[in-house]
Protein backbone atom coordinates (compact mmCIF):
# COMPACT_ATOMS: atom_id res chain seq x y z
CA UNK A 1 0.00 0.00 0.00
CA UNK A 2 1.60 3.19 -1.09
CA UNK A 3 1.25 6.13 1.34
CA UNK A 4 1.55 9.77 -0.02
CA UNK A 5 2.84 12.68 1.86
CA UNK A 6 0.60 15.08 1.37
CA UNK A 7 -2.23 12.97 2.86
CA UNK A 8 -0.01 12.90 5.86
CA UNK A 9 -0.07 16.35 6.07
CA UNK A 10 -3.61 16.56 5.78
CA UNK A 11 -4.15 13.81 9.20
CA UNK A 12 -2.11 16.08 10.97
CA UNK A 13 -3.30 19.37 9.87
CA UNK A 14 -6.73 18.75 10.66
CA UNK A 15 -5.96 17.09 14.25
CA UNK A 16 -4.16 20.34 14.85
CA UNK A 17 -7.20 22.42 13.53
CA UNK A 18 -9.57 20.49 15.61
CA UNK A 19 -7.34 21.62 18.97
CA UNK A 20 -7.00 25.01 18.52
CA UNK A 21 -11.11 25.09 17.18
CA UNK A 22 -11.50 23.01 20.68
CA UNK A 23 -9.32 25.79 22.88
CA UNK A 24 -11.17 28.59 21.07
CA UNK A 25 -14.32 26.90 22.86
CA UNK A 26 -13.03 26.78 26.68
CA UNK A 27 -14.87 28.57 28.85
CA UNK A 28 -17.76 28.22 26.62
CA UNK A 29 -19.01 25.04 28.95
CA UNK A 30 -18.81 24.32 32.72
CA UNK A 31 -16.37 21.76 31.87
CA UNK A 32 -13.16 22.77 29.49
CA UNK A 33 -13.58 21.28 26.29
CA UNK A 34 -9.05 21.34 26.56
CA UNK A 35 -7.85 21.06 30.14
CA UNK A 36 -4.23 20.68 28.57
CA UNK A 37 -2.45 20.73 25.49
CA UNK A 38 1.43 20.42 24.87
CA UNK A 39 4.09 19.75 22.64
CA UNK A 40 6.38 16.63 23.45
CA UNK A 41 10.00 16.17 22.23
CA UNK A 42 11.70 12.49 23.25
CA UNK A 43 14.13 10.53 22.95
CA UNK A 44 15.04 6.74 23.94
CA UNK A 45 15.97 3.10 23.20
CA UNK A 46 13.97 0.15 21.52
CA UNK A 47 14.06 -3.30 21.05
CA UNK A 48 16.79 -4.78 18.58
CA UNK A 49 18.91 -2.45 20.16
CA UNK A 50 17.60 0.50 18.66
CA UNK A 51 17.05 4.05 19.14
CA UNK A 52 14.38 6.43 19.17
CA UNK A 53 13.00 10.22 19.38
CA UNK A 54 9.71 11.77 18.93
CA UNK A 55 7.64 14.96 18.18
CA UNK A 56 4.04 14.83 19.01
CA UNK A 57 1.28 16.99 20.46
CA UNK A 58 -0.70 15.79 22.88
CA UNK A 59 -4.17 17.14 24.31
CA UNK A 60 -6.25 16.49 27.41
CA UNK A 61 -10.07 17.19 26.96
CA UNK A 62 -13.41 16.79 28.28
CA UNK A 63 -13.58 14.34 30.62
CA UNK A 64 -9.84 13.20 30.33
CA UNK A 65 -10.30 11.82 27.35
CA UNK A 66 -6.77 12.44 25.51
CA UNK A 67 -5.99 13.02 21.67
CA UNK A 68 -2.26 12.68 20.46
CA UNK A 69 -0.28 12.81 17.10
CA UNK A 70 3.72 11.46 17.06
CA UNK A 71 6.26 10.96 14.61
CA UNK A 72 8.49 8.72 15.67
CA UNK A 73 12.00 7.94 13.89
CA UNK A 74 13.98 4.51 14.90
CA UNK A 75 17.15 3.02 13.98
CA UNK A 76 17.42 -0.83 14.71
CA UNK A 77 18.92 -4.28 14.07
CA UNK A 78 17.22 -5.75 11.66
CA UNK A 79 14.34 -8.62 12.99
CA UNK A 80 15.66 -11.02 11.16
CA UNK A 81 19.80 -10.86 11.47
CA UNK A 82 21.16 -13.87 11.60
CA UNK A 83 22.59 -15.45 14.78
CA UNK A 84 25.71 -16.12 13.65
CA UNK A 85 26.13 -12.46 11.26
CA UNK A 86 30.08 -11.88 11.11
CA UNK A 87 30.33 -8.32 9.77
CA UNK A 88 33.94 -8.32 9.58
CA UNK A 89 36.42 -6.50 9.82
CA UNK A 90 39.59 -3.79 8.72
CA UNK A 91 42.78 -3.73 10.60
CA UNK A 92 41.59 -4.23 14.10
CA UNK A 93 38.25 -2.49 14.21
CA UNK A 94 35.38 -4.45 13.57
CA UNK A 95 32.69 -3.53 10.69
CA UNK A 96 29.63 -2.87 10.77
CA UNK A 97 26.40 -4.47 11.86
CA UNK A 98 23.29 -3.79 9.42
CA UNK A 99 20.41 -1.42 10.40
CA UNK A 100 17.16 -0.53 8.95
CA UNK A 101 15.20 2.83 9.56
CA UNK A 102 11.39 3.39 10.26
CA UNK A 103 9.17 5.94 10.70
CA UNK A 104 5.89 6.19 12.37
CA UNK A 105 2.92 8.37 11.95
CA UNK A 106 0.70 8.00 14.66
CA UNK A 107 -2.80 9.04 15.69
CA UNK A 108 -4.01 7.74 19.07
CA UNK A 109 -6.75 8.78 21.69
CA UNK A 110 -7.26 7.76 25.29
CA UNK A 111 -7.53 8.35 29.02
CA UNK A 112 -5.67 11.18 31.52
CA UNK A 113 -5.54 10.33 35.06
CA UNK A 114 -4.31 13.26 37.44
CA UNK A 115 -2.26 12.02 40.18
CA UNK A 116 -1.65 15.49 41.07
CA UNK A 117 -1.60 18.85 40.76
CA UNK A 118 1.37 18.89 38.45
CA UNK A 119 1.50 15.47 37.84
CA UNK A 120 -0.37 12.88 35.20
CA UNK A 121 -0.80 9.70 33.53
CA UNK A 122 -1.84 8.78 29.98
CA UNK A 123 -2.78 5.55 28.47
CA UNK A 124 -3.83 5.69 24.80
CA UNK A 125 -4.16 3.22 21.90
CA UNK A 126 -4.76 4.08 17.91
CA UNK A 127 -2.98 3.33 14.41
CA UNK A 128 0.32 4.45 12.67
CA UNK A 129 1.34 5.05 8.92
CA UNK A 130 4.96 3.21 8.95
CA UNK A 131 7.71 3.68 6.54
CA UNK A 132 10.75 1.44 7.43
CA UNK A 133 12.71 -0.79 5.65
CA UNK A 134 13.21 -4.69 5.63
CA UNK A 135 16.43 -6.55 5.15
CA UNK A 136 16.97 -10.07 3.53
CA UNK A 137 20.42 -12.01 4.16
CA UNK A 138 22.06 -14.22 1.83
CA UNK A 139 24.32 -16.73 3.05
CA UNK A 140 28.24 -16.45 1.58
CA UNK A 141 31.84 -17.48 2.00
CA UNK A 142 33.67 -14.15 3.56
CA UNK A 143 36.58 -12.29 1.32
CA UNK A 144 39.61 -12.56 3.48
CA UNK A 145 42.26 -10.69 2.56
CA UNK A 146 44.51 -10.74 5.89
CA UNK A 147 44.13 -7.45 6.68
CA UNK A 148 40.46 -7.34 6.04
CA UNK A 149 37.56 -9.49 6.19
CA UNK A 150 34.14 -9.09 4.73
CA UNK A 151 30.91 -10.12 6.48
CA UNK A 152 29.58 -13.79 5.81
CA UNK A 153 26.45 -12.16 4.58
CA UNK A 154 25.05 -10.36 1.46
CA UNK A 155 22.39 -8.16 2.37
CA UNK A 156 19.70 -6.56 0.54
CA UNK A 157 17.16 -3.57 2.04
CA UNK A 158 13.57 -3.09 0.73
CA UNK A 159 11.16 0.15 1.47
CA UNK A 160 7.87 -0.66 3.00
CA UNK A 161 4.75 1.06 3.75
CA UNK A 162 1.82 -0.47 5.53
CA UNK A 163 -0.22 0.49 8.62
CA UNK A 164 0.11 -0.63 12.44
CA UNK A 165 -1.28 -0.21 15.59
CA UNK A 166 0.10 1.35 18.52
CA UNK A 167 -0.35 1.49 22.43
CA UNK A 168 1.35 4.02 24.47
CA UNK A 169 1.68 4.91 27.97
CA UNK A 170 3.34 8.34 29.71
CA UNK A 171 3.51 9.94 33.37
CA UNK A 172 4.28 13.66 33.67
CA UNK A 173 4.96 16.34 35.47
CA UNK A 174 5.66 19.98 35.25
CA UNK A 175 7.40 21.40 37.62
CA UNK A 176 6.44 24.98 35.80
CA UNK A 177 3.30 26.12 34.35
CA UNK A 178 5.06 25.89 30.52
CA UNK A 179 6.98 23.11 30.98
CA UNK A 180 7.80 19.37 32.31
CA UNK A 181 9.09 16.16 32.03
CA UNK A 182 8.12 13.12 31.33
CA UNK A 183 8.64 9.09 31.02
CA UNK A 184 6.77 6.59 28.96
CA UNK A 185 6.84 3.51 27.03
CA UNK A 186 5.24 2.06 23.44
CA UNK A 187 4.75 -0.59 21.64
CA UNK A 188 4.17 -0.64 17.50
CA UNK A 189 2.32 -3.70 15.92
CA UNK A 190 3.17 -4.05 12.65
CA UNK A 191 4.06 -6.31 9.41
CA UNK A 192 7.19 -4.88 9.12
CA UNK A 193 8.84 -5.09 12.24
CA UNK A 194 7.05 -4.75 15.47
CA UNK A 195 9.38 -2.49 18.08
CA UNK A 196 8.96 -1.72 21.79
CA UNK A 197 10.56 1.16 23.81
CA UNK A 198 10.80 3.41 26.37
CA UNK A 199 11.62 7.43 26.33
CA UNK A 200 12.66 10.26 28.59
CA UNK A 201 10.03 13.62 27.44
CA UNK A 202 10.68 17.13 27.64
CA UNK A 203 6.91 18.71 27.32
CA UNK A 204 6.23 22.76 26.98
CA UNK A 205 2.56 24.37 26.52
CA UNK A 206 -0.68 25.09 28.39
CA UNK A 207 -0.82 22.70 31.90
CA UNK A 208 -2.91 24.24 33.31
CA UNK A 209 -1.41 22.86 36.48
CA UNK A 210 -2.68 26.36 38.61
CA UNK A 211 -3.91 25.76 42.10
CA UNK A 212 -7.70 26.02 42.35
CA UNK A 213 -9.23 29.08 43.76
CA UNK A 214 -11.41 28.52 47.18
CA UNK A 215 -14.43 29.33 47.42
């Protein structure tokens, strides 16, 4: 399934419309129609000893339900390197091990739970547009020259597109009213390759983490 850009751009645009049409509401109703909204920069490790960061924006509405759309770009082993990969070497520093790259385009909606004043937890679940790449391994006697060595393996890489779920999970806090910090961990089903990780967040915008007036 081929996946264009510009209809990328259009998912996000109008989830980004629909927030700031939603915060042009509050105060409109007894209850907020957006309690919070925020960008979210991370970055972290996945499975296949990989690595991760993310931009999203996230929003808290009415009645805690959460909205969220990430981008998330990974670097990883391959799922399917073989165990016993040699990938060489030149002089005395080894080569290489092979990688593939994937991106994810994500749209995903759930609960906010407020453990505190300036502290919350988000679960949320919802699909993802993924672009990564798959690897195939052919099998081969390795070029030894003495001072060199190739790897055992040829390798080939392949562009993919298809579509995935995702399930996420965050607790934050801000320790001011613009900005926080935050922890969570996802997971990304998919027919590509299916990765897991954890991040470390740095989160700025509206947290609306005031103390209530009395009375």
């Amino acid at each position: 399934m081929k996946i264009k850009t510009k209809s990328l751009i259009q998912i996000t645009g109008a989830l980004l419309l629909a927030c700031l049409l939603s915060a042009a509401m509050r105060g409109q109703t007894k209850e907020a129609p957006v309690k919070k909204i925020y960008l979210q920069l991370a970055g972290g490790a996945s499975s296949h000893d990989g690595t991760v960061s993310e931009f999203g924006i996230q929003a808290v509405l009415k009645h805690n339900w959460t909205a969220t759309f990430s981008y998330h770009i990974m670097e990883m082993d391959p799922k399917n390197l073989p165990a016993d990969y040699d990938p060489g070497y030149f002089l005395i520093l080894p080569g290489m091990y092979p990688t593939v790259k994937m991106n994810l385009f994500s749209l995903t909606g759930g609960k906010c739970f407020q453990t505190g004043r300036k502290t919350w937890f988000t679960t949320e679940a919802g699909f993802s547009v993924v672009n990564g790449e798959q690897m195939s391994f052919t099998r081969k006697a390795a070029d030894n020259g003495g001072w060199y060595s190739n790897s055992n393996y040829s390798e080939s890489t392949e562009k993919k597109n298809t579509v995935g779920g995702m399930l996420k999970a965050d607790f934050n806090w801000a320790f001011l009213p613009y900005a926080g910090l935050g922890a969570g961990v996802f997971a990304n089903f998919n027919s590509i390759q299916s990765p897991v990780g954890f991040q470390i967040k740095l989160i700025c915008g509206w947290m609306n983490n005031k103390r209530k007036k009395s009375g």
